[in-house]
C-alpha atoms as a PDB file:
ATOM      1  CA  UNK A   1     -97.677  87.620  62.878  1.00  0.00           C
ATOM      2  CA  UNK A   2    -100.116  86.952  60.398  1.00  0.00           C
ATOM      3  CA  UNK A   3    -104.101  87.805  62.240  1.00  0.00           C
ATOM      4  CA  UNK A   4    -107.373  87.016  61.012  1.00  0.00           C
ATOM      5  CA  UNK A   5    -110.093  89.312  62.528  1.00  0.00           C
ATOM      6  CA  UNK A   6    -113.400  87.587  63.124  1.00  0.00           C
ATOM      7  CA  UNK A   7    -115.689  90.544  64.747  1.00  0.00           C
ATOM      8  CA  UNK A   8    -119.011  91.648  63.576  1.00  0.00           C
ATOM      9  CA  UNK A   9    -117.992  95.601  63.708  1.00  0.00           C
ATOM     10  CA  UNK A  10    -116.694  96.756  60.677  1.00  0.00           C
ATOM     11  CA  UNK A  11    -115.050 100.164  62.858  1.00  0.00           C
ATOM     12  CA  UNK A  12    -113.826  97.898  65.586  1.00  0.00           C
ATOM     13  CA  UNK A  13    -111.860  95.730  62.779  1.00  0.00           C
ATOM     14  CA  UNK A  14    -110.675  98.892  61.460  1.00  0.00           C
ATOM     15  CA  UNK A  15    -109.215 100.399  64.555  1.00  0.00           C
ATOM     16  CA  UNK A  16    -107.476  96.635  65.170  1.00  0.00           C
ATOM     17  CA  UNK A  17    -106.308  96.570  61.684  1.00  0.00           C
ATOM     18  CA  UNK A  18    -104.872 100.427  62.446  1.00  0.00           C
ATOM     19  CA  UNK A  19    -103.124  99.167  65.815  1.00  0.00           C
ATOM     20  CA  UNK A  20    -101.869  95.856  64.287  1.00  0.00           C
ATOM     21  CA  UNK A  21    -100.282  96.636  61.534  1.00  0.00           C
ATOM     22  CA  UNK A  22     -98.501  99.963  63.443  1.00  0.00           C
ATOM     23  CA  UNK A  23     -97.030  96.864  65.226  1.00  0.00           C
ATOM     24  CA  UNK A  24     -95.463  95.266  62.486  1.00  0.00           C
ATOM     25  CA  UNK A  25     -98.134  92.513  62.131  1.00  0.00           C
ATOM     26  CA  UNK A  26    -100.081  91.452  59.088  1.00  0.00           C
ATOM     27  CA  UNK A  27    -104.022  91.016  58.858  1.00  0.00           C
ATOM     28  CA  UNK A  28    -104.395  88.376  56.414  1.00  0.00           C
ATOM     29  CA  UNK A  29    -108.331  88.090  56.921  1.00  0.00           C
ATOM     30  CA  UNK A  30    -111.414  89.923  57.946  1.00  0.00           C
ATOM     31  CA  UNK A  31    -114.882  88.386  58.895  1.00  0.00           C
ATOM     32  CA  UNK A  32    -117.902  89.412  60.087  1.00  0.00           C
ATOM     33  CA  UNK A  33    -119.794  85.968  61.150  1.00  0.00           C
ATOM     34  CA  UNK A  34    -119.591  82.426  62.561  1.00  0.00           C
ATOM     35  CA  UNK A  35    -120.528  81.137  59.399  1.00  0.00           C
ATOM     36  CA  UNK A  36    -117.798  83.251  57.245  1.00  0.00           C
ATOM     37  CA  UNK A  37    -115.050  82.308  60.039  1.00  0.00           C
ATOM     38  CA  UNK A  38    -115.456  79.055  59.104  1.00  0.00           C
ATOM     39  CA  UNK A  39    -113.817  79.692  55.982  1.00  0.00           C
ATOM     40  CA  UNK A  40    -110.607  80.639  57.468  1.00  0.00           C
ATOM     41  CA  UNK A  41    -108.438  77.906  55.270  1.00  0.00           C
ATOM     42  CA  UNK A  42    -105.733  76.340  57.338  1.00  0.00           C
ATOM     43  CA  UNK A  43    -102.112  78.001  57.624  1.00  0.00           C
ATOM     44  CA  UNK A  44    -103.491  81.045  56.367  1.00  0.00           C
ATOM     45  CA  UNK A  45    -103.137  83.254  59.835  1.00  0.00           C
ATOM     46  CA  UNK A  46    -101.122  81.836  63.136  1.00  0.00           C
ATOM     47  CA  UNK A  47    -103.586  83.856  65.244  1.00  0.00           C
ATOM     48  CA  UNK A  48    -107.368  84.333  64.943  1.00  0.00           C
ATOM     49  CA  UNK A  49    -108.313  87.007  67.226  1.00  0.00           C
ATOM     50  CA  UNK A  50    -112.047  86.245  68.485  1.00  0.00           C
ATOM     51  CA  UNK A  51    -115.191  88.219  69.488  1.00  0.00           C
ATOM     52  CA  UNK A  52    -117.409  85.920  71.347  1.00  0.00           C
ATOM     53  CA  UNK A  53    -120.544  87.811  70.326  1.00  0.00           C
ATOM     54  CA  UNK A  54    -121.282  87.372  66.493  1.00  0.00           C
ATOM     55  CA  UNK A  55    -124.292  87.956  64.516  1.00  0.00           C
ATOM     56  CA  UNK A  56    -125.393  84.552  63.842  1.00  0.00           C
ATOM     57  CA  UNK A  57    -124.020  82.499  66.496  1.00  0.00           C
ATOM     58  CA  UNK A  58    -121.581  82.544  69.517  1.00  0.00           C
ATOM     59  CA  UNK A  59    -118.188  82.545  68.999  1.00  0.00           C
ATOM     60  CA  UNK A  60    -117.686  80.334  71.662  1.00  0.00           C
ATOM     61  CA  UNK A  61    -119.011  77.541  69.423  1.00  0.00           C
ATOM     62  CA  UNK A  62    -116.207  78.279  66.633  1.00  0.00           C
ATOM     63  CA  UNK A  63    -112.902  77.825  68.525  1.00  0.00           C
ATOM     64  CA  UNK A  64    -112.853  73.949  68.380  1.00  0.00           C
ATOM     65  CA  UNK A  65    -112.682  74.591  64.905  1.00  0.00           C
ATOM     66  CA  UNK A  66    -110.931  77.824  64.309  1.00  0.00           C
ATOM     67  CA  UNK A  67    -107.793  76.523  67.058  1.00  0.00           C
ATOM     68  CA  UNK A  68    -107.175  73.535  64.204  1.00  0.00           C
ATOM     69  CA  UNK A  69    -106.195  76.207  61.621  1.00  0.00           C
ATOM     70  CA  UNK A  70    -104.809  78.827  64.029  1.00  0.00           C
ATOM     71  CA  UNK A  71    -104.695  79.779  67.841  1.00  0.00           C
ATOM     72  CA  UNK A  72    -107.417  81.696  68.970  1.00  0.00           C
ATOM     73  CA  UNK A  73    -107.147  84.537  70.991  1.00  0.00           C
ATOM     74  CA  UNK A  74    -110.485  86.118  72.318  1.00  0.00           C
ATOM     75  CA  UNK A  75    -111.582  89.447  72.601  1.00  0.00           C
ATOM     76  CA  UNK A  76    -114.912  90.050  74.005  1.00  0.00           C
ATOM     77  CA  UNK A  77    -117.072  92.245  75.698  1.00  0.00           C
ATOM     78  CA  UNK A  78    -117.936  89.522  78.143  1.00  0.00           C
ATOM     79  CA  UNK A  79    -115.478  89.581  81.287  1.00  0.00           C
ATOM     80  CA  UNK A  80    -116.853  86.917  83.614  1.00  0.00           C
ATOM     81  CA  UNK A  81    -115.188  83.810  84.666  1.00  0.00           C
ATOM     82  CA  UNK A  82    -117.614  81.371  82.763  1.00  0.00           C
ATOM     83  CA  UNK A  83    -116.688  82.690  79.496  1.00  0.00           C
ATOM     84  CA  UNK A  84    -113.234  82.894  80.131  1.00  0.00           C
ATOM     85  CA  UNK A  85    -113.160  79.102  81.240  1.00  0.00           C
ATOM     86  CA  UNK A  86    -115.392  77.614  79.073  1.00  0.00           C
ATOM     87  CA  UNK A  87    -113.146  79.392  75.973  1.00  0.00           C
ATOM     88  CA  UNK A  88    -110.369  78.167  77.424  1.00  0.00           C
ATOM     89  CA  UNK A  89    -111.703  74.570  78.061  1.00  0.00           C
ATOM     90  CA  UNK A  90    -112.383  74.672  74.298  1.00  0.00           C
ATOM     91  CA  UNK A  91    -109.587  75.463  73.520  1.00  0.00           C
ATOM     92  CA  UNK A  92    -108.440  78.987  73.213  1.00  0.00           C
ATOM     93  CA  UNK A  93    -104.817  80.371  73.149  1.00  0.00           C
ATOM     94  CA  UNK A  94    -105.990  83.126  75.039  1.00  0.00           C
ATOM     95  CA  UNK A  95    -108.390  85.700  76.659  1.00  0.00           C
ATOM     96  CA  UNK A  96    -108.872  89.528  76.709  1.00  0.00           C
ATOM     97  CA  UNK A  97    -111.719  92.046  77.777  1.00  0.00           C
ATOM     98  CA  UNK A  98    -112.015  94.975  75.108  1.00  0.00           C
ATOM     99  CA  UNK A  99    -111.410  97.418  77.571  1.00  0.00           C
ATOM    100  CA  UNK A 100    -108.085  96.188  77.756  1.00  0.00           C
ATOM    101  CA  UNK A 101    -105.101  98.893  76.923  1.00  0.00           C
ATOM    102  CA  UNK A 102    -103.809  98.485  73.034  1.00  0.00           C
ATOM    103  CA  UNK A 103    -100.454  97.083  74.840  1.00  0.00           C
ATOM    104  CA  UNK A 104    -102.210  94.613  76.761  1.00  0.00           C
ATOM    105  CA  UNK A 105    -103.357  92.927  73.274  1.00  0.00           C
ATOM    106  CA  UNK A 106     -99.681  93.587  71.888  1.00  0.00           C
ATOM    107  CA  UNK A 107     -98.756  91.371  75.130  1.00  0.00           C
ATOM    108  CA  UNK A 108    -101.058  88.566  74.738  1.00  0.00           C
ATOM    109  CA  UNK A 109     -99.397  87.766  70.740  1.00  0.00           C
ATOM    110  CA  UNK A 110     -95.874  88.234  72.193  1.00  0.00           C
ATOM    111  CA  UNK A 111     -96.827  85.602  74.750  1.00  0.00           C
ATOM    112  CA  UNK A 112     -98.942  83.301  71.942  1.00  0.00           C
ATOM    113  CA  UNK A 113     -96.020  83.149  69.484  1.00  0.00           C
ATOM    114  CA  UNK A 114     -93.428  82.502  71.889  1.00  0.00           C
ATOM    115  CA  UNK A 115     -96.309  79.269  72.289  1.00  0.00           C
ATOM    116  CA  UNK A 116     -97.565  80.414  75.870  1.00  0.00           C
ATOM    117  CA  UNK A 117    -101.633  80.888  76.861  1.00  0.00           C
ATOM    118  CA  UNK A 118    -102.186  84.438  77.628  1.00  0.00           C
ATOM    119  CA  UNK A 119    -105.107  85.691  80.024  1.00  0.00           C
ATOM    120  CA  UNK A 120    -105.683  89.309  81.069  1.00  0.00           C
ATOM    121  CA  UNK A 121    -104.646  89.727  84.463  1.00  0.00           C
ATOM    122  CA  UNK A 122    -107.738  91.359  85.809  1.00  0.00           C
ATOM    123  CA  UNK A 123    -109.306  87.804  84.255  1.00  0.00           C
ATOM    124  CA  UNK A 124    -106.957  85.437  85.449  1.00  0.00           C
ATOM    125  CA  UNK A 125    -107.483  86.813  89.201  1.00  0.00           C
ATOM    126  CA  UNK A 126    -111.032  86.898  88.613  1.00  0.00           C
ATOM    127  CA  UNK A 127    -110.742  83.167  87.505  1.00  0.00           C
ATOM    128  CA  UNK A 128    -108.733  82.268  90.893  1.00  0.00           C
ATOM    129  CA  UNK A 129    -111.384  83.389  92.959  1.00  0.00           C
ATOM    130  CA  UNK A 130    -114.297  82.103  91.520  1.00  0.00           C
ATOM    131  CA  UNK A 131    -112.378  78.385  90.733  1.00  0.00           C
ATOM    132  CA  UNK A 132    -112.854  75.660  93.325  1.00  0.00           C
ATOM    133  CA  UNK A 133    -110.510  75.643  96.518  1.00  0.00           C
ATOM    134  CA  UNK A 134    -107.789  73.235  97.295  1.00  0.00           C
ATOM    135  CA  UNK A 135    -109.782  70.513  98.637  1.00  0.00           C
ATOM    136  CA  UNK A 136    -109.991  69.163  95.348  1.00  0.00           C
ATOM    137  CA  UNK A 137    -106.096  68.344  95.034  1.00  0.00           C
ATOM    138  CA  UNK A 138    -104.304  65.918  96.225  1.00  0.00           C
ATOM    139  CA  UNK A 139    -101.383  66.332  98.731  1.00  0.00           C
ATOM    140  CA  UNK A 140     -98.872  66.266  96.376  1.00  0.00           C
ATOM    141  CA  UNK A 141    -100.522  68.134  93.413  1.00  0.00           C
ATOM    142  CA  UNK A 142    -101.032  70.517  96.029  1.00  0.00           C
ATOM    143  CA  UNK A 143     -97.159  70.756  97.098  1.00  0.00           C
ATOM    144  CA  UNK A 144     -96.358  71.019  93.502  1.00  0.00           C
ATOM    145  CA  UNK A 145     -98.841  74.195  93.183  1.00  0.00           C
ATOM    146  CA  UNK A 146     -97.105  75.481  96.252  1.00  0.00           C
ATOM    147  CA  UNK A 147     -93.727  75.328  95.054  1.00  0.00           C
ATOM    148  CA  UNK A 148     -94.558  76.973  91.095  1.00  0.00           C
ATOM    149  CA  UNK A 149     -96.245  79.903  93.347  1.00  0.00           C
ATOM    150  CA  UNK A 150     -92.988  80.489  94.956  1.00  0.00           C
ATOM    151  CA  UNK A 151     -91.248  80.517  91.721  1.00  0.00           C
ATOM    152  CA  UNK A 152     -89.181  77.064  91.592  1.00  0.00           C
ATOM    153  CA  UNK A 153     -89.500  74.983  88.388  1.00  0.00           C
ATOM    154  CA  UNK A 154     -90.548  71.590  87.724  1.00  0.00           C
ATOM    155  CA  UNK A 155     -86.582  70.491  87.593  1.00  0.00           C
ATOM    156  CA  UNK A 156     -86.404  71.957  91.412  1.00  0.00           C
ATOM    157  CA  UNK A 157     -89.486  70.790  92.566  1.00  0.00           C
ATOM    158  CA  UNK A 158     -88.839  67.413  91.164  1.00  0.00           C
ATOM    159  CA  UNK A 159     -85.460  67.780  93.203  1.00  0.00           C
ATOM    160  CA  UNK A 160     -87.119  69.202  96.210  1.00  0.00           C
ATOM    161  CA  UNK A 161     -89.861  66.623  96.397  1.00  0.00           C
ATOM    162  CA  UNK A 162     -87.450  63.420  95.448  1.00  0.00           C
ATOM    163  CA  UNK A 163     -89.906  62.772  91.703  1.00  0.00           C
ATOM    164  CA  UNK A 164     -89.105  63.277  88.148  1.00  0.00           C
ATOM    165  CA  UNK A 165     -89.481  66.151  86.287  1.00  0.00           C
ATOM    166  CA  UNK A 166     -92.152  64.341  84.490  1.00  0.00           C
ATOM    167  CA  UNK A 167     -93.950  63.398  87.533  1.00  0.00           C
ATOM    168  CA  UNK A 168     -94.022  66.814  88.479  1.00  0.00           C
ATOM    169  CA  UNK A 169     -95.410  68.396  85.435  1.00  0.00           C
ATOM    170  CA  UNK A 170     -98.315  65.552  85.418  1.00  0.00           C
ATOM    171  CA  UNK A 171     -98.619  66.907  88.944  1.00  0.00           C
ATOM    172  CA  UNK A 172     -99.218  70.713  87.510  1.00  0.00           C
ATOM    173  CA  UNK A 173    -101.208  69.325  84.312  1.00  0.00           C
ATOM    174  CA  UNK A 174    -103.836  67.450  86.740  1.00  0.00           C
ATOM    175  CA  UNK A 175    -104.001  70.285  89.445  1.00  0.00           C
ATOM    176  CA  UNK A 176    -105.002  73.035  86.219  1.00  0.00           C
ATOM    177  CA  UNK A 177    -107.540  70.488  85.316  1.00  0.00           C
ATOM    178  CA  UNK A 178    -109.021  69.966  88.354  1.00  0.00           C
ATOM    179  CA  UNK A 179    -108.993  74.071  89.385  1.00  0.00           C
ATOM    180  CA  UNK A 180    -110.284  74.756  85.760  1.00  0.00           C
ATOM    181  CA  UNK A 181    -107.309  76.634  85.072  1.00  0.00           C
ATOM    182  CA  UNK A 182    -105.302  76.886  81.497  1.00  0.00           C
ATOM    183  CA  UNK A 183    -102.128  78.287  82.583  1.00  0.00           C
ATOM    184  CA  UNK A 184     -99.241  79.070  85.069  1.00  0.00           C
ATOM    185  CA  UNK A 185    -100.362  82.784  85.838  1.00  0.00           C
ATOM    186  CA  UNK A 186    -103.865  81.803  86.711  1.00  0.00           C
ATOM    187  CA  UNK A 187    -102.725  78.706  88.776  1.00  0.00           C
ATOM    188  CA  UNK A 188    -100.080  80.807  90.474  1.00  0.00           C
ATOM    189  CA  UNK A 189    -103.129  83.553  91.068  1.00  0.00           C
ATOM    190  CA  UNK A 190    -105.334  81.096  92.185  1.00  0.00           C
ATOM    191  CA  UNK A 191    -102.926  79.620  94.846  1.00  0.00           C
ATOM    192  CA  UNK A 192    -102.282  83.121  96.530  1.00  0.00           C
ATOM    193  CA  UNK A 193    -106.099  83.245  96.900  1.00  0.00           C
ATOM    194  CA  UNK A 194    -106.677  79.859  98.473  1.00  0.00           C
ATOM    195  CA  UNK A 195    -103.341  78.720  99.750  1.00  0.00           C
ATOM    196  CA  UNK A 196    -101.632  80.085 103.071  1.00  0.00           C
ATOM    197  CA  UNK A 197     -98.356  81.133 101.546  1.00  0.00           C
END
């Protein structure tokens, strides 16, 4: 994959350029500011891999921009479940601690060019129990969450429940908006935490 690095520490770019290109992927651009970020021209790099903490602003308030011209895949120092939700409410691909394990970033661009939303794990749990708890969904978003933590798929849950497949994927789509959530692993996460299964 073709990676632009936007991280304020010259040695930390280094050591992910070393690791990156080990892996057979390509960085096509390195910057070390918000304001030289925003100069990443469109269809130059399919992923920008993010540090939250820049120089001269928060990198938080690039990925609206940044996820038009490639997806954005954070890497911060910050671990809580505020930045990890508010990155992914604006928009990011995906969301990793840097004291992640080198294959644990490897993981995360496996997942975002195959086009899934990656979060770390440890995050995604973290993000489960700090969400809201089920009394915000509605009986049947909350059957729908049910069944995807037991592994069915929309097609059998739209069989099992007698609705389309459609129906049932609106069902997921408004029961991650309503948790907070971005993606399968952390709705599946959060459902073991607040749902007797």
């Amino acid at each position: 994959m073709r990676i632009a690095l936007i991280e304020d520490h010259a040695v930390v770019r280094a050591g992910l350029r070393l690791l990156l290109e080990a892996h057979g992927h390509q960085v096509v651009a390195e910057y070390g500011s918000a304001a030289e970020a925003e100069r990443l021209p469109e269809g130059l790099a399919e992923v920008a891999i993010l540090d939250l903490a820049l120089p001269d602003r928060p990198g938080l308030s690039l990925i609206p921009r940044l996820r038009r011209r490639a997806k954005v895949l954070v890497l911060s120092l910050h671990a809580d479940p505020a930045h990890v939700r508010e990155a992914l409410r604006l928009g990011a691909h995906g969301y990793l601690s840097k004291e992640v394990a080198d294959s644990a970033l490897l993981d995360a661009l496996a997942a975002l060019e195959r086009g899934l939303r990656y979060v770390e794990p440890r995050l995604a749990g973290a993000l489960a129990e700090s969400g809201p708890g089920p009394e915000r969904l509605s009986l049947r978003e909350r059957q729908v969450v049910e069944l995807l933590s037991r592994g069915y798929s929309l097609r059998q849950i739209a069989e099992r429940l007698g609705i389309s497949e459609k129906t049932a994927s609106t069902y997921k789509a408004r029961a991650l908006d309503k948790l907070g959530l971005a993606s399968l692993p952390e709705l599946v996460a959060w459902a073991r935490r607040h749902l007797e299964l």
